[in-house]
Protein backbone atom coordinates (compact mmCIF):
# COMPACT_ATOMS: atom_id res chain seq x y z
CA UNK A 1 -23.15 10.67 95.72
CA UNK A 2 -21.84 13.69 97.63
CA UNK A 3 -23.12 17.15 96.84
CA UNK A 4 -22.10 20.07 96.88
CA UNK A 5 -22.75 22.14 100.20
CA UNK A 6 -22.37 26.01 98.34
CA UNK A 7 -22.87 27.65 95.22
CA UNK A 8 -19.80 27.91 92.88
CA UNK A 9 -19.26 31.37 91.83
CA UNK A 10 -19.38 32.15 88.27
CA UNK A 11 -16.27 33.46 88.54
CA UNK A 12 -14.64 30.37 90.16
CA UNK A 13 -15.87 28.15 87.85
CA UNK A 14 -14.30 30.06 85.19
CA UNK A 15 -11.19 30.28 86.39
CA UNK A 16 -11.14 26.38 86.32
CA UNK A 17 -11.89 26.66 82.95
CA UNK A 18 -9.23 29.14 81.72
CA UNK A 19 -6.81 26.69 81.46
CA UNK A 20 -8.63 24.42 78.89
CA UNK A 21 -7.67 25.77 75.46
CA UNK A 22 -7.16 24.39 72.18
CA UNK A 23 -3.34 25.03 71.23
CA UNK A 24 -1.40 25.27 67.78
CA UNK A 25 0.25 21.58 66.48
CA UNK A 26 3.95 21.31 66.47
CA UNK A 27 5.10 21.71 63.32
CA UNK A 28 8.57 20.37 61.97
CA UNK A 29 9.43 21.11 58.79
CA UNK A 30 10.19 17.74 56.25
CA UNK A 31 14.20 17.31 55.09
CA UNK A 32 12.93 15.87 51.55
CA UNK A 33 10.44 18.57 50.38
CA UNK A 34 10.78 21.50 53.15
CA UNK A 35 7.13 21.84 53.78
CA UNK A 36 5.41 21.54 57.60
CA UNK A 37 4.28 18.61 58.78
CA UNK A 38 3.13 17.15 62.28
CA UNK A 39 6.30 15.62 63.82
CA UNK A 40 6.78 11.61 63.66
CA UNK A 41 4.15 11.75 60.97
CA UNK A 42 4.20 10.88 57.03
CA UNK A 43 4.85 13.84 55.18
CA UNK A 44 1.54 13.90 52.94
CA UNK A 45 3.12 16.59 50.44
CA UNK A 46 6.31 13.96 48.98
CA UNK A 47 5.05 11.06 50.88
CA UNK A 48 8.09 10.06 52.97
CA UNK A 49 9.32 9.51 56.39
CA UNK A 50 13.12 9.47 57.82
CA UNK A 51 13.81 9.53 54.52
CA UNK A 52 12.35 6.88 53.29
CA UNK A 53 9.52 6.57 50.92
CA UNK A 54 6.66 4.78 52.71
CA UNK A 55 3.47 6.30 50.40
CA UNK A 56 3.16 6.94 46.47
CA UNK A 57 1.52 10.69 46.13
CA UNK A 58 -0.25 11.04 42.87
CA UNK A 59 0.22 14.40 41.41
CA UNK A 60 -2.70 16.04 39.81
């Protein structure tokens, strides 16, 4: 297994690591009911998708 020869700096190693963030869902907003939902997704408030009703949402 190579090794490595040097010490990585602190500083270098960070820098790697800068670009590895967590980053905000796309959000599209639902023709039926007009609330966000993740894109290609079922809408889970009205329960439909492309317009089409594909689960039954119970309301409480």
């Amino acid at each position: 297994m190579p090794n490595p020869k040097h010490k990585i700096s602190k500083a270098r190693r960070d820098k790697r690591r800068a670009n590895v963030k967590l980053s905000r869902p796309n959000l599209s907003i639902c023709p039926q009911c007009m609330e966000p939902k993740l894109p290609h997704y079922v809408c889970l408030s009205c329960g439909t998708y492309k317009g089409k009703e594909m689960i039954t949402i119970k309301e409480v």
